[in-house]
Protein backbone atom coordinates (compact mmCIF):
# COMPACT_ATOMS: atom_id res chain seq x y z
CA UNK A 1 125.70 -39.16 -33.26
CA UNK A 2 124.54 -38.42 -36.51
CA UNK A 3 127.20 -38.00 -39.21
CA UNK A 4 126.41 -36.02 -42.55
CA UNK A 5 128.44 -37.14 -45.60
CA UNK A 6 129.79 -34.46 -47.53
CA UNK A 7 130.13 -35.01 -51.53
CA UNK A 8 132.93 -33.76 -53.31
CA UNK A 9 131.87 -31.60 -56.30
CA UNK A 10 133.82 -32.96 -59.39
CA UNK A 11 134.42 -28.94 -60.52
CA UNK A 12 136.25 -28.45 -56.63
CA UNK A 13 138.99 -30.63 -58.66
CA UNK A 14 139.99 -27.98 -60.94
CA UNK A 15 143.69 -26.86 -61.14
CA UNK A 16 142.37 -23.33 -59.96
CA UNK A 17 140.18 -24.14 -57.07
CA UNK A 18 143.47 -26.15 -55.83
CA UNK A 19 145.83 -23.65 -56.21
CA UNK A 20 147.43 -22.21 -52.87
CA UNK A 21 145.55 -19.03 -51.20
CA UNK A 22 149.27 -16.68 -52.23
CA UNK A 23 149.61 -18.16 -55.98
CA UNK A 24 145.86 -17.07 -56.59
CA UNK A 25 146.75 -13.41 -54.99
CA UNK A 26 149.81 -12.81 -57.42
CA UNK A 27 148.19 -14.25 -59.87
CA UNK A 28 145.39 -11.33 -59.29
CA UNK A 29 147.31 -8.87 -58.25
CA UNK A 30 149.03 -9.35 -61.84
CA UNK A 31 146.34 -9.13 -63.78
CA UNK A 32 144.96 -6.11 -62.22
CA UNK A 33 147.81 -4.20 -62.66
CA UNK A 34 147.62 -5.13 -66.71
CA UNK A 35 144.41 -3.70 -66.51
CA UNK A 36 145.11 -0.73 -65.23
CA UNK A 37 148.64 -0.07 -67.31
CA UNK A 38 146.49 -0.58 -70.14
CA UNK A 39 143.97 1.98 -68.93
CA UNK A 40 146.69 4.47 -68.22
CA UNK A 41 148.49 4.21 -71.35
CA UNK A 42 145.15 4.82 -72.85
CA UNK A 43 144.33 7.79 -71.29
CA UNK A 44 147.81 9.33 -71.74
CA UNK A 45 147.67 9.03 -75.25
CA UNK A 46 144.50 9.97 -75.75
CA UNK A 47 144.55 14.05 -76.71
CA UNK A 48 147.83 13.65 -77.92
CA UNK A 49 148.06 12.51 -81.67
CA UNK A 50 150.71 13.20 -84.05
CA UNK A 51 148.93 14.70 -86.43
CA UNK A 52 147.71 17.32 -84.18
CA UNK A 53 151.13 18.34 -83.61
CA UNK A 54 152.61 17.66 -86.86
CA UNK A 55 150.22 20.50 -88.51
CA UNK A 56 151.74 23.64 -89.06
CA UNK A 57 150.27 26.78 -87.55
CA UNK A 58 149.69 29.25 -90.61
CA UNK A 59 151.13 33.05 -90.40
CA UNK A 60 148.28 35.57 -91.38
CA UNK A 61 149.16 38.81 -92.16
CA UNK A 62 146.76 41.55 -89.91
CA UNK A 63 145.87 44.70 -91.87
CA UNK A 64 143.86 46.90 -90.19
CA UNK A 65 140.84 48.49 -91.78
CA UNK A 66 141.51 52.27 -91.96
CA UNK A 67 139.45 54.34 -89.49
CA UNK A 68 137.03 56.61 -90.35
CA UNK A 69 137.34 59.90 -88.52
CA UNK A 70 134.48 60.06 -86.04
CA UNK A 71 131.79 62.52 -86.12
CA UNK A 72 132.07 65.06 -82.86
CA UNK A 73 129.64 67.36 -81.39
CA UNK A 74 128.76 69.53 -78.58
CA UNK A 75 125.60 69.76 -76.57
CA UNK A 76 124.80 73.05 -75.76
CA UNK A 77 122.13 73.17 -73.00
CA UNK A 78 120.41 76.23 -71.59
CA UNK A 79 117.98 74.27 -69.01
CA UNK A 80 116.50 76.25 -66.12
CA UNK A 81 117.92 75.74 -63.25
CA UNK A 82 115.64 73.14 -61.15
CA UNK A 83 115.89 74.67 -57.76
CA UNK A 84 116.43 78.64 -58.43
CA UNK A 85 113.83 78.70 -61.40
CA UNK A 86 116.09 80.72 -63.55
CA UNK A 87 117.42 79.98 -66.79
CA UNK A 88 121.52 79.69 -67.02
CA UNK A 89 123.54 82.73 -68.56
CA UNK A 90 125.83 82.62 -71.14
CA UNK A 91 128.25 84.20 -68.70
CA UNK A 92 128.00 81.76 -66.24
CA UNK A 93 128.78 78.94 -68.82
CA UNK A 94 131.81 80.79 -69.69
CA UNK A 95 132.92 80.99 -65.92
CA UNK A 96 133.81 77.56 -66.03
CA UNK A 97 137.33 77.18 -65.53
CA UNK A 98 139.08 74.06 -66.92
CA UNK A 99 141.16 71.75 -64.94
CA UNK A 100 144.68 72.80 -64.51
CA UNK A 101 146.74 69.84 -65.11
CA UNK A 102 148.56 68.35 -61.97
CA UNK A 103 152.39 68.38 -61.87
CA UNK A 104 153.15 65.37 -61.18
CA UNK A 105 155.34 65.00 -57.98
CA UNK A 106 157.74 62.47 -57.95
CA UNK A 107 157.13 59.02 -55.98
CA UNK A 108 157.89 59.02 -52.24
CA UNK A 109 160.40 56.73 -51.37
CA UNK A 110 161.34 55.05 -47.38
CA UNK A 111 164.40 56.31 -46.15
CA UNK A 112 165.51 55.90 -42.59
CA UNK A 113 167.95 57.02 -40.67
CA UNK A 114 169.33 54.34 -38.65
CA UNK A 115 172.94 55.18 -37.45
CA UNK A 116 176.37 56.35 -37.64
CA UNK A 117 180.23 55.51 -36.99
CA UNK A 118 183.20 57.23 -36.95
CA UNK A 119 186.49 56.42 -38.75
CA UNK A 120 188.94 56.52 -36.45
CA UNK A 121 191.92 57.18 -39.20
CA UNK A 122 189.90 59.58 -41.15
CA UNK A 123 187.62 61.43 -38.49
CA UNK A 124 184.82 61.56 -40.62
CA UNK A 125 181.39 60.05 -40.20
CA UNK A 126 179.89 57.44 -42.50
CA UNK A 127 176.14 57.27 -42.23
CA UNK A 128 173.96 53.96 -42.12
CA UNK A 129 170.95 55.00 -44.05
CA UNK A 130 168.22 52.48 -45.63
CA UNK A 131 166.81 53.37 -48.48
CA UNK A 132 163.65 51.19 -49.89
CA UNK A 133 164.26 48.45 -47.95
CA UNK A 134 168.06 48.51 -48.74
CA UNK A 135 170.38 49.48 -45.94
CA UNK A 136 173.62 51.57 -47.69
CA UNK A 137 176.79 53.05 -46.09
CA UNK A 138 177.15 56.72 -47.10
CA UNK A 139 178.93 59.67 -46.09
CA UNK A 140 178.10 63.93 -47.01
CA UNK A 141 177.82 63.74 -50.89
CA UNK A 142 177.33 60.67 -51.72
CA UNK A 143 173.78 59.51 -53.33
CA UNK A 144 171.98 56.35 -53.76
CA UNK A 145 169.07 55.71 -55.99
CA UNK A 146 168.31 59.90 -56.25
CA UNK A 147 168.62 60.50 -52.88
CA UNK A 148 172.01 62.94 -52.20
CA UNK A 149 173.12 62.99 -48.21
CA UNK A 150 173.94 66.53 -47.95
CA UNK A 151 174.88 66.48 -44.19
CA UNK A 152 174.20 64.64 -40.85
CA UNK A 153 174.35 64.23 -37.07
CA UNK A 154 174.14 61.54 -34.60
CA UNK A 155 170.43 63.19 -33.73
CA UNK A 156 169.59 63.94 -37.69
CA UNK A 157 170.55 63.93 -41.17
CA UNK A 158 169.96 65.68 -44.38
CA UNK A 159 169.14 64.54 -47.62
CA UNK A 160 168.15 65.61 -50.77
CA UNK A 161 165.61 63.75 -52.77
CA UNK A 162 164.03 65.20 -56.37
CA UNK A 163 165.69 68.67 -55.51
CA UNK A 164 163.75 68.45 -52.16
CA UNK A 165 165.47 69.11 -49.25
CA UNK A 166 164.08 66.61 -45.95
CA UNK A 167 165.53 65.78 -42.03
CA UNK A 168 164.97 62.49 -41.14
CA UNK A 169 165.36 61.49 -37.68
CA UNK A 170 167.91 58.55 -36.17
CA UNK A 171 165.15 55.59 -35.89
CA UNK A 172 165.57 54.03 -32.81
């Protein structure tokens, strides 16, 4: 059989080369996380300077330039009238009617109905009703966010919302 000699390599005789396989990992393992602390410590640091923050923000009073009052006009157009071929009257302009303006109506607003009780000592009924999400005890006459019970069954009841009188029915 043939044997091969292997050489030793006088740099294989370093302290590191020798060093055990778990040394040289901590060893690593160290020095990576150095590396990266640094880098992290950099980049937290980096947009934030003292100076930056030390510098007073200064207060500037705003004066607005005075407006100058803005020139109006009105178009007056007599055009024929592309389909009927005749020219439009002064009369007919003046027909136009302007836009009455809406009264505004007040929100509408949930209210259910959803049952009742009687008091035993009292006799008198006490209402469950939910108004906007918000379930409140009432009996005749009392109110709750603008809306006034004014009377009720075990079928119906009667409110009073924005001087509106409505029936809402028991929801089942």
């Amino acid at each position: 059989m043939l044997r091969m000699r292997v050489r030793r390599l006088p740099y294989l005789n370093s302290p590191l080369i020798n060093m055990q396989k778990n040394t040289k990992t901590y060893v690593l393992l160290a020095l990576v996380l150095l590396i990266w602390g640094i880098v992290g410590y950099k980049l937290m640091n980096w947009g934030a300077s003292e100076e930056l923050m030390a510098t007073p923000i200064p207060v500037v009073d705003f004066k607005p330039k005075p407006q100058k009052e803005k020139d109006t006009f009105r178009i007056v157009a007599h055009y024929r009238d592309p389909f009927l071929g005749t020219a439009l009257n002064s009369e007919t302009a003046s027909k136009i009617k302007k836009a009455k303006p809406k009264i505004e109506e007040p929100p509408m607003i949930a209210i259910v109905y959803t049952g009742s009780i009687t008091d035993s000592s009292t006799k008198q009924k006490i209402f469950f009703v939910t108004v906007n999400g918000q379930q409140q005890i009432m009996k005749p006459k009392d109110s709750f966010s603008e809306v006034k019970l004014l009377s009720g069954s075990s079928e119906q009841i009667k409110v009073e919302y924005h001087h509106k009188q409505m029936t809402i029915p028991l929801q089942k």
